[in-house]
PDB file of N, CA and C in Angstrom:
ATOM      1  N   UNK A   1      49.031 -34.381   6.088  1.00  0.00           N
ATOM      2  CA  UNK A   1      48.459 -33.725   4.935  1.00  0.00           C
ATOM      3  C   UNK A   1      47.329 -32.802   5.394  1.00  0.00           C
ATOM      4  N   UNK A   2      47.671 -31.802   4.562  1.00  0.00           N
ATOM      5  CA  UNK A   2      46.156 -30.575   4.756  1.00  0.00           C
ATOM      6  C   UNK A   2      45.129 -30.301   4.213  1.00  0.00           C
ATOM      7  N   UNK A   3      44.090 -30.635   5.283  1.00  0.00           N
ATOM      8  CA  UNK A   3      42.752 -30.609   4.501  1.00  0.00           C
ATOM      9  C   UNK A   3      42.159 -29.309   3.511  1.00  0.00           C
ATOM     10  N   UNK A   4      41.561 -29.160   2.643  1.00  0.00           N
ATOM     11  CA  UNK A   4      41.150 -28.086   2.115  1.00  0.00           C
ATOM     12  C   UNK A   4      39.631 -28.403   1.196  1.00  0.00           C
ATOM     13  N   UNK A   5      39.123 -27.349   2.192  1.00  0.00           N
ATOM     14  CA  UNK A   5      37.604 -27.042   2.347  1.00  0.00           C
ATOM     15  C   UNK A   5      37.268 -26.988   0.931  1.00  0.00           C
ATOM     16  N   UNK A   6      36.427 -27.358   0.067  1.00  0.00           N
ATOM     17  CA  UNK A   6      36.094 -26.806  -1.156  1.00  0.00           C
ATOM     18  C   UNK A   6      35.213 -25.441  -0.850  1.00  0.00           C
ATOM     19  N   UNK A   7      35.533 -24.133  -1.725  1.00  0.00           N
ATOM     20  CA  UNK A   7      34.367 -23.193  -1.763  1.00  0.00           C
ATOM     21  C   UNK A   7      33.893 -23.209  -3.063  1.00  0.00           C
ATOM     22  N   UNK A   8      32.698 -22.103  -2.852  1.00  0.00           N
ATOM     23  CA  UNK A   8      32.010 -21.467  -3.875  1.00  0.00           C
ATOM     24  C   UNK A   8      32.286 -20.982  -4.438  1.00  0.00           C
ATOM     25  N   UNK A   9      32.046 -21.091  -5.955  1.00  0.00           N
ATOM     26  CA  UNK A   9      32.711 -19.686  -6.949  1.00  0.00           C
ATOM     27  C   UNK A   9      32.098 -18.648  -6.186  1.00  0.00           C
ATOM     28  N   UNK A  10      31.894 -17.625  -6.230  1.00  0.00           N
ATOM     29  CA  UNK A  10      32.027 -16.107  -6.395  1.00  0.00           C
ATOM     30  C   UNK A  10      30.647 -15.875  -7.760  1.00  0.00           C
ATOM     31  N   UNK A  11      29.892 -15.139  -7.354  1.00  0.00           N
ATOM     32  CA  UNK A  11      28.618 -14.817  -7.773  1.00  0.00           C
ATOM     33  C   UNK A  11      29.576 -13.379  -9.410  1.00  0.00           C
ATOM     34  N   UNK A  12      29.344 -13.677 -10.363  1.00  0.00           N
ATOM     35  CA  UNK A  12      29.530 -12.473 -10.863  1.00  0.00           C
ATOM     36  C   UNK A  12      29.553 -10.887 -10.459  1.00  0.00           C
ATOM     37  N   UNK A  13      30.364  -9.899 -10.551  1.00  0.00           N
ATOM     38  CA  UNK A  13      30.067  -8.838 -10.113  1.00  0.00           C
ATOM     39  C   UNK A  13      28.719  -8.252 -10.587  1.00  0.00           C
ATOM     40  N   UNK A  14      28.496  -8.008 -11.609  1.00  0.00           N
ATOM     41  CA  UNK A  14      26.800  -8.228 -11.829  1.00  0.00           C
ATOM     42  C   UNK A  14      25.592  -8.686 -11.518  1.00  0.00           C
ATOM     43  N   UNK A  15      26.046  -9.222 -10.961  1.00  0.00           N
ATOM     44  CA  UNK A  15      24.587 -10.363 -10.459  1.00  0.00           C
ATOM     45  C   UNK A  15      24.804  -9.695  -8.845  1.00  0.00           C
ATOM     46  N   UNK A  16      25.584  -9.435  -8.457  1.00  0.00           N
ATOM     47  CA  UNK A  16      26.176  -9.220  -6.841  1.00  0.00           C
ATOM     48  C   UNK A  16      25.494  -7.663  -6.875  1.00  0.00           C
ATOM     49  N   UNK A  17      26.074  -6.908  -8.207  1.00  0.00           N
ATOM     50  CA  UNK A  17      25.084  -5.225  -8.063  1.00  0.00           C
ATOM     51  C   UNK A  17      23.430  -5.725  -8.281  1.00  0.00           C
ATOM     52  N   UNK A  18      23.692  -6.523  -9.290  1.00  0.00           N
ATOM     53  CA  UNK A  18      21.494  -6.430  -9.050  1.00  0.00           C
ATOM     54  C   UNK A  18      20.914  -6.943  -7.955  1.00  0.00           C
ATOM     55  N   UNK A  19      22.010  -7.844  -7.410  1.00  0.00           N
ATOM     56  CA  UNK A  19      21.278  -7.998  -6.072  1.00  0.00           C
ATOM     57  C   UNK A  19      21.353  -7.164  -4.780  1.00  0.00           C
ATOM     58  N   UNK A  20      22.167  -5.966  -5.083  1.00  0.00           N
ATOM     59  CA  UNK A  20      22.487  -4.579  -3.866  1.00  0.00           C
ATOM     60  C   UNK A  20      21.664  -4.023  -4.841  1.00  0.00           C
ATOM     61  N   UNK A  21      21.105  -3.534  -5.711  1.00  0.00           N
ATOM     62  CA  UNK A  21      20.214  -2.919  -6.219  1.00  0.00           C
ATOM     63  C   UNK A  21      18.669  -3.171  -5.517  1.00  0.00           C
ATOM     64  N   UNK A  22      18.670  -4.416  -5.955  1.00  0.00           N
ATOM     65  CA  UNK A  22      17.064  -4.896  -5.858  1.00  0.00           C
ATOM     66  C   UNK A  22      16.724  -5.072  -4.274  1.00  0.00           C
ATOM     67  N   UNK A  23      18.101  -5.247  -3.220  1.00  0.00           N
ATOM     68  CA  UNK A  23      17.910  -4.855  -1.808  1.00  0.00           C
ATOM     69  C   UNK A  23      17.797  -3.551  -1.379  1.00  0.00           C
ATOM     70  N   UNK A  24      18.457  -2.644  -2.041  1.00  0.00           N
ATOM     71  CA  UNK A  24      18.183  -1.356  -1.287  1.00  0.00           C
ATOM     72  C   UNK A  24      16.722  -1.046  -1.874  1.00  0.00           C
ATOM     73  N   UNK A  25      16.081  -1.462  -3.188  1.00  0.00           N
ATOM     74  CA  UNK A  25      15.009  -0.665  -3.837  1.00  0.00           C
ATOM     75  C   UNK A  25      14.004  -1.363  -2.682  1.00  0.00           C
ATOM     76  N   UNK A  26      13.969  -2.811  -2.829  1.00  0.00           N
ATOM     77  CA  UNK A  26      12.914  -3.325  -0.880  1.00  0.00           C
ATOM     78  C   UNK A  26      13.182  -2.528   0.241  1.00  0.00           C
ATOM     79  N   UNK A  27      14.294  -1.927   0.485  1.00  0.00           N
ATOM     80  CA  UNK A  27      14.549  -1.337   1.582  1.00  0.00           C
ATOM     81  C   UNK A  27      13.571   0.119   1.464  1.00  0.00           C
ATOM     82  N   UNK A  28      13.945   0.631   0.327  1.00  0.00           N
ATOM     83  CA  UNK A  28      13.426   1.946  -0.008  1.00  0.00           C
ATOM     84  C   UNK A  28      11.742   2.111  -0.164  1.00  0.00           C
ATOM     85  N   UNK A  29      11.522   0.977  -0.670  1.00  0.00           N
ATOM     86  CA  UNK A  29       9.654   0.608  -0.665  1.00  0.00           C
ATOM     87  C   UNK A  29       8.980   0.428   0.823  1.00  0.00           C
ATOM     88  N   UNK A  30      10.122  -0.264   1.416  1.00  0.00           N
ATOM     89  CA  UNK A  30       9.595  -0.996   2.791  1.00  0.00           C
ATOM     90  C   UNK A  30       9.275   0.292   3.908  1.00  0.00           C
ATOM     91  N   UNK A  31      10.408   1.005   3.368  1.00  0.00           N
ATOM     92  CA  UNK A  31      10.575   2.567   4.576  1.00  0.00           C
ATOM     93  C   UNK A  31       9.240   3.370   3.984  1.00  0.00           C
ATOM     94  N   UNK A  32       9.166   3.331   2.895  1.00  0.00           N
ATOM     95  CA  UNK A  32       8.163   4.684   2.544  1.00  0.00           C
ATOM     96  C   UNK A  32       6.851   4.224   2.462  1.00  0.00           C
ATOM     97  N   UNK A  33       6.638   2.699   2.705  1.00  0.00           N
ATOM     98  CA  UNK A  33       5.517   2.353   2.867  1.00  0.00           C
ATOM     99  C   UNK A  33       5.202   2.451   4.525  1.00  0.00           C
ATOM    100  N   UNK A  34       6.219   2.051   5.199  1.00  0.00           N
ATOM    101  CA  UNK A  34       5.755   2.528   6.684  1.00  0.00           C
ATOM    102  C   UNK A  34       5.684   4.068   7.219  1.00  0.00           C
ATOM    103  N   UNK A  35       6.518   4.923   6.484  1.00  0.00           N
ATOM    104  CA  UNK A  35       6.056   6.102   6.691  1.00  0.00           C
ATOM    105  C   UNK A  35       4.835   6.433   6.588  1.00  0.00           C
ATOM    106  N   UNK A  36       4.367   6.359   5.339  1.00  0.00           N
ATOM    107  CA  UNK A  36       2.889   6.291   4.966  1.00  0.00           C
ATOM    108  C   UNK A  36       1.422   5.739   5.941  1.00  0.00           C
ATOM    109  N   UNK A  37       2.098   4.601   5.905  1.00  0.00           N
ATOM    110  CA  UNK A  37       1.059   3.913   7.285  1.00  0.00           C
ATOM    111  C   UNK A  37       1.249   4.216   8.306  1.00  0.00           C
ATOM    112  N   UNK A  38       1.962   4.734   9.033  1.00  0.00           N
ATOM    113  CA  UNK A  38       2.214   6.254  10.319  1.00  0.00           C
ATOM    114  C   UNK A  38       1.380   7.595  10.058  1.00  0.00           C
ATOM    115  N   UNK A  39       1.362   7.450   9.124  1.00  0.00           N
ATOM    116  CA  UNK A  39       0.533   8.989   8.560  1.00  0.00           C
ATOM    117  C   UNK A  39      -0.759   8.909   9.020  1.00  0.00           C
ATOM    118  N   UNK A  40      -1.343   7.550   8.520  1.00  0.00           N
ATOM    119  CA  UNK A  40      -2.697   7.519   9.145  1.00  0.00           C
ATOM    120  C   UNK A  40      -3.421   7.080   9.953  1.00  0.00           C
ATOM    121  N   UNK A  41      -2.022   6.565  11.304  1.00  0.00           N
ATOM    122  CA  UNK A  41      -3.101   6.755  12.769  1.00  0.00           C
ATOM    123  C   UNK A  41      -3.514   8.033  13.279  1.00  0.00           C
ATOM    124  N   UNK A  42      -4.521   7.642  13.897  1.00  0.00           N
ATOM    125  CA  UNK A  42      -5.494   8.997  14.482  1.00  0.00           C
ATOM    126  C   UNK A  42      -6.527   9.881  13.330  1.00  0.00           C
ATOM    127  N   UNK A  43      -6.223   9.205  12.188  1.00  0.00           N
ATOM    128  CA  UNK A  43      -6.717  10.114  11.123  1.00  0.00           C
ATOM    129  C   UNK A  43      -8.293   9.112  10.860  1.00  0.00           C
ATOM    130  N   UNK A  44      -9.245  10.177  10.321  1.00  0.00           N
ATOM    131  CA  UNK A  44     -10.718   9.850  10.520  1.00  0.00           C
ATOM    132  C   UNK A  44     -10.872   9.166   9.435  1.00  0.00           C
ATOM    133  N   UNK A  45     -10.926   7.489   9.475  1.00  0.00           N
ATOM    134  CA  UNK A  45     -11.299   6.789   8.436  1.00  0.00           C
ATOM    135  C   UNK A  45     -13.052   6.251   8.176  1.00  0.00           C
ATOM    136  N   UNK A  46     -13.471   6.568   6.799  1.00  0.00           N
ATOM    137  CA  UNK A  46     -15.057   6.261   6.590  1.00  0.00           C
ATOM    138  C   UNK A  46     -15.482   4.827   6.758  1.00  0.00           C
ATOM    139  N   UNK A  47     -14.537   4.382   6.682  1.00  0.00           N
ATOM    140  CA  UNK A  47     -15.283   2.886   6.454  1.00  0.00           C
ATOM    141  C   UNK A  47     -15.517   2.384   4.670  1.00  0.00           C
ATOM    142  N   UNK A  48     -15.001   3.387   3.703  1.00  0.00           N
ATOM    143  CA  UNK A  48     -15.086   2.391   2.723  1.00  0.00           C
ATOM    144  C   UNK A  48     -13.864   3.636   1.956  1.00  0.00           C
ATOM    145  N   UNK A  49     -13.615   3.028   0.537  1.00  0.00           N
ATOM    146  CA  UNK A  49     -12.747   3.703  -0.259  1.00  0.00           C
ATOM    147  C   UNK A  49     -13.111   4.697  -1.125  1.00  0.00           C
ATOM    148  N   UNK A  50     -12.562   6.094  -1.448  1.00  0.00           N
ATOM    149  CA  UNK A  50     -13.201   6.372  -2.291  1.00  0.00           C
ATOM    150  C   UNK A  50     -12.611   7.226  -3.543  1.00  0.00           C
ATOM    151  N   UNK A  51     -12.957   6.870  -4.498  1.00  0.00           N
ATOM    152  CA  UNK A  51     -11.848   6.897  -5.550  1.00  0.00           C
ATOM    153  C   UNK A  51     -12.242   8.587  -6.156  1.00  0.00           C
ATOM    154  N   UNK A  52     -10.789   8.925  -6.849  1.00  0.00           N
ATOM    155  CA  UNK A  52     -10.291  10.707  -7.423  1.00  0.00           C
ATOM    156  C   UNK A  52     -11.775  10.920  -7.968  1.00  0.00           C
ATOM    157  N   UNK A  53     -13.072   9.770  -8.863  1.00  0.00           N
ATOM    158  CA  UNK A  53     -14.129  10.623  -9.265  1.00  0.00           C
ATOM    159  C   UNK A  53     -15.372  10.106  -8.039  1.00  0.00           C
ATOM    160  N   UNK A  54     -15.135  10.433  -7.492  1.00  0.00           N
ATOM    161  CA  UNK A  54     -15.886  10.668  -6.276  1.00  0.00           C
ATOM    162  C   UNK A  54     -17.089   9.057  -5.933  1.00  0.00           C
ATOM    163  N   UNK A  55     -16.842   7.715  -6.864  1.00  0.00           N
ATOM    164  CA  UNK A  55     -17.351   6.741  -6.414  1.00  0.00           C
ATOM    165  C   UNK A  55     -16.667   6.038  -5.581  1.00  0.00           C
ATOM    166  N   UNK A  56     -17.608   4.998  -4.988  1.00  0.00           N
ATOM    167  CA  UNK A  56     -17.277   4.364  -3.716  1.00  0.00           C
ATOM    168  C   UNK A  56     -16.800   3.085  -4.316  1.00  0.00           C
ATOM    169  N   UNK A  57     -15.373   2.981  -3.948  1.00  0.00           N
ATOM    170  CA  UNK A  57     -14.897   1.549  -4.805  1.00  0.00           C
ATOM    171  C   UNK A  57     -15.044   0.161  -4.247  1.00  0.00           C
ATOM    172  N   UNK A  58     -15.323  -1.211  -5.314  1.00  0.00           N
ATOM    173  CA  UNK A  58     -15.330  -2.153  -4.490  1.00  0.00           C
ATOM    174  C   UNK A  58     -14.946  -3.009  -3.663  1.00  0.00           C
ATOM    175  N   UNK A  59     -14.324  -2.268  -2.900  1.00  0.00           N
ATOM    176  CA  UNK A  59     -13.619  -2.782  -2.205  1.00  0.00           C
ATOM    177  C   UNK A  59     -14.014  -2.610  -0.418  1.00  0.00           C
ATOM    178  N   UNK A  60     -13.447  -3.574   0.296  1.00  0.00           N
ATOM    179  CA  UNK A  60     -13.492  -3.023   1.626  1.00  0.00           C
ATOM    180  C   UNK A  60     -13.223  -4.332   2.355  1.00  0.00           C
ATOM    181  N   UNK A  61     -13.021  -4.221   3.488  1.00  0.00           N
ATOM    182  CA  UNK A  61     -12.720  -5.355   4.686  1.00  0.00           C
ATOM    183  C   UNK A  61     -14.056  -5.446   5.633  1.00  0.00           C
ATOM    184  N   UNK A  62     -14.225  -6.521   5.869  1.00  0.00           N
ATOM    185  CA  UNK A  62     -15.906  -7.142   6.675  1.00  0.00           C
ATOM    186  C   UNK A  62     -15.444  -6.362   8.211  1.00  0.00           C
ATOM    187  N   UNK A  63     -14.414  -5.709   9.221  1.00  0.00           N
ATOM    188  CA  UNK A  63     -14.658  -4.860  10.019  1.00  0.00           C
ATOM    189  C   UNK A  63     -14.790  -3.730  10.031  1.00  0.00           C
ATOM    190  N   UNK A  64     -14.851  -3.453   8.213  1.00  0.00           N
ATOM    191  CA  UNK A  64     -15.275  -1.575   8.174  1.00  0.00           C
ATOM    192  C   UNK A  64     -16.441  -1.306   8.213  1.00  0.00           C
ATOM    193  N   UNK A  65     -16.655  -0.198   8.957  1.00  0.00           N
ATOM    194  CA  UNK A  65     -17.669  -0.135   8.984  1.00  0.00           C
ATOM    195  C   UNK A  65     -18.691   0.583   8.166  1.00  0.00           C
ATOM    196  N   UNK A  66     -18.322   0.716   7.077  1.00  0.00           N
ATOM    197  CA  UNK A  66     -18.958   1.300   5.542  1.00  0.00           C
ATOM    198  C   UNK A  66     -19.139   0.007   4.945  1.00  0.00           C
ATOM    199  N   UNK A  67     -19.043  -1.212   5.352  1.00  0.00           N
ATOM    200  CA  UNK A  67     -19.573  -2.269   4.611  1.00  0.00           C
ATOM    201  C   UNK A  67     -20.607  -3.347   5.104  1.00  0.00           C
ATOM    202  N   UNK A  68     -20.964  -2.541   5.690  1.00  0.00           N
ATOM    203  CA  UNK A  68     -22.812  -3.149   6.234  1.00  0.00           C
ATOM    204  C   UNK A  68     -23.541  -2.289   5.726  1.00  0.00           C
ATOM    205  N   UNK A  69     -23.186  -1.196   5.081  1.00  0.00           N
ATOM    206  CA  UNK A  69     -24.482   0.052   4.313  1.00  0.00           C
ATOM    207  C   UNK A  69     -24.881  -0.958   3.074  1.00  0.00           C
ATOM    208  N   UNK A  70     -25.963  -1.075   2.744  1.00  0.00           N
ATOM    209  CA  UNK A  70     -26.147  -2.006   1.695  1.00  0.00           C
ATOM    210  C   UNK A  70     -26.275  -1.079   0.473  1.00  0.00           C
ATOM    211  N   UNK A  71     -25.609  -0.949  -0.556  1.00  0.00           N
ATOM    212  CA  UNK A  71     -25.975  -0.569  -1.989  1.00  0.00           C
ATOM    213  C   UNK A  71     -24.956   0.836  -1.890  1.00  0.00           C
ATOM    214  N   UNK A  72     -23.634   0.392  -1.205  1.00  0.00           N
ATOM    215  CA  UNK A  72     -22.766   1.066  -0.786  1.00  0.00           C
ATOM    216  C   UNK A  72     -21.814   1.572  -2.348  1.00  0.00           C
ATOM    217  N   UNK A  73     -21.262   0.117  -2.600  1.00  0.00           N
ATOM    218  CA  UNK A  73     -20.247   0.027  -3.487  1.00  0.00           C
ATOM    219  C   UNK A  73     -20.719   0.762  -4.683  1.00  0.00           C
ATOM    220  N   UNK A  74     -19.691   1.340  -5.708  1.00  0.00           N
ATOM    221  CA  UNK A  74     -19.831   1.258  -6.433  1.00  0.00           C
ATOM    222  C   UNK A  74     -21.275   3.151  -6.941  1.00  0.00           C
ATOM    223  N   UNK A  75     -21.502   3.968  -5.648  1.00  0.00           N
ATOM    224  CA  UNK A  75     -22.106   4.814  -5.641  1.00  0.00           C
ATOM    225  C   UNK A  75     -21.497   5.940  -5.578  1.00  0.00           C
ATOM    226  N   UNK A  76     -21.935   7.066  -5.642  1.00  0.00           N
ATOM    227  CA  UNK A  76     -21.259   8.687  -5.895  1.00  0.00           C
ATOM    228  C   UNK A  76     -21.505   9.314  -4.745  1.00  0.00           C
ATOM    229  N   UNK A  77     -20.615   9.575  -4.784  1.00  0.00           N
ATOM    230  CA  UNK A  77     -20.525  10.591  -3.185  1.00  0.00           C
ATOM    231  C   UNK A  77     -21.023  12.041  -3.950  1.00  0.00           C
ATOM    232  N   UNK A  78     -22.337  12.233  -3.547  1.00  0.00           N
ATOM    233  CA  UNK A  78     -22.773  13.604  -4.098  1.00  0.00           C
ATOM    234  C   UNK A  78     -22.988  15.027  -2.677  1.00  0.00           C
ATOM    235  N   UNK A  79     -22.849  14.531  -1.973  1.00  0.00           N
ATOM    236  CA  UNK A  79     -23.066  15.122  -0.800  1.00  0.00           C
ATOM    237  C   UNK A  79     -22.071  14.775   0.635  1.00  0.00           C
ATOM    238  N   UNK A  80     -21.680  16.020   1.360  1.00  0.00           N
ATOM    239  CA  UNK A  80     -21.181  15.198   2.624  1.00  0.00           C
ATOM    240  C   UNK A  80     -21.278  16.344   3.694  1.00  0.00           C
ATOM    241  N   UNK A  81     -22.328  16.064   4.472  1.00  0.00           N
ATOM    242  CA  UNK A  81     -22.908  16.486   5.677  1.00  0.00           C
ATOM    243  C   UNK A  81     -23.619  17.720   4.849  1.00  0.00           C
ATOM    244  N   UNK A  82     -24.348  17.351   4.438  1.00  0.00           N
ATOM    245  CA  UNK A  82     -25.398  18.559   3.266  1.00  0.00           C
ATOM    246  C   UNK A  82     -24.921  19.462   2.574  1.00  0.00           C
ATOM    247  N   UNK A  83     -23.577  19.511   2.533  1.00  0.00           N
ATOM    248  CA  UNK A  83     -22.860  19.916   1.289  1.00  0.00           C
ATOM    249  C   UNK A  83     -22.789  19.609   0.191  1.00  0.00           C
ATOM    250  N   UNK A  84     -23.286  20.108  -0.633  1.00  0.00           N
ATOM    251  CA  UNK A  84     -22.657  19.621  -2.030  1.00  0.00           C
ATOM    252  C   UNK A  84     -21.304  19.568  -2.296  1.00  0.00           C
ATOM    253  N   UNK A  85     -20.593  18.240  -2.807  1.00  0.00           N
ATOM    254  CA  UNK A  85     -19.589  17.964  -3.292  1.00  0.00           C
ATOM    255  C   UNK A  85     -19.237  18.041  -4.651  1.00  0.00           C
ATOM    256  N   UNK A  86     -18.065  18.950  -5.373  1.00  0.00           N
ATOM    257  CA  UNK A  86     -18.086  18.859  -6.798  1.00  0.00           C
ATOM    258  C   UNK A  86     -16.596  17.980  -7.196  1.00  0.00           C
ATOM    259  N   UNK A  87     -15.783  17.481  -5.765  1.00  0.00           N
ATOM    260  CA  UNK A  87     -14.287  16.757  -6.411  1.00  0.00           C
ATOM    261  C   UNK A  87     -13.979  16.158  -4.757  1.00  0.00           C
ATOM    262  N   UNK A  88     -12.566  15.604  -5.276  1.00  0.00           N
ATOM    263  CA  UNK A  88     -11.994  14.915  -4.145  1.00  0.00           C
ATOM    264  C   UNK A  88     -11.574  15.913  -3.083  1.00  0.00           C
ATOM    265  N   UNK A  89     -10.647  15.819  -1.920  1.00  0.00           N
ATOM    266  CA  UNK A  89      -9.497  16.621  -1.859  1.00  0.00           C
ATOM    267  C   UNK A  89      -8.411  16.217  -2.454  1.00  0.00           C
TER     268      UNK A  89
END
């Protein structure tokens, strides 16, 4: 007598596209997020964040080095290297 393996149903065809959907859309996030983070080696980072109206947001990591300035966060970038500043780039 011949043995026979039990299988698995079979996932709906639906459920099988949202799940090739929702893999390529990780795939597609995953790529354009590493593009992005390629972009900015070698590029001149301040040491803190700074947001479209020109304050310094609260945020930052304890090896940047914009976060030992005390009374950093949360201030206006009104100037940069004795320029007056009126926007982002």
């Amino acid at each position: 007598m011949q043995e026979t393996f039990p299988t698995s149903p079979r996932a709906p065809s639906s459920v099988r596209l949202g799940a090739t959907l929702l893999a390529l859309a990780a795939i597609v996030l995953a790529s354009r997020t590493t593009i992005t983070s390629l972009a900015w080696i070698g590029r001149v980072f301040p040491g803190f964040v700074l947001l479209d109206n020109r304050v310094v947001a609260s945020v930052g990591v304890a090896h940047w080095s914009g976060t030992t300035v005390p009374g950093l966060y949360q201030s206006e970038v009104v100037a940069v290297d004795g320029e007056e500043v009126t926007s982002t780039p």
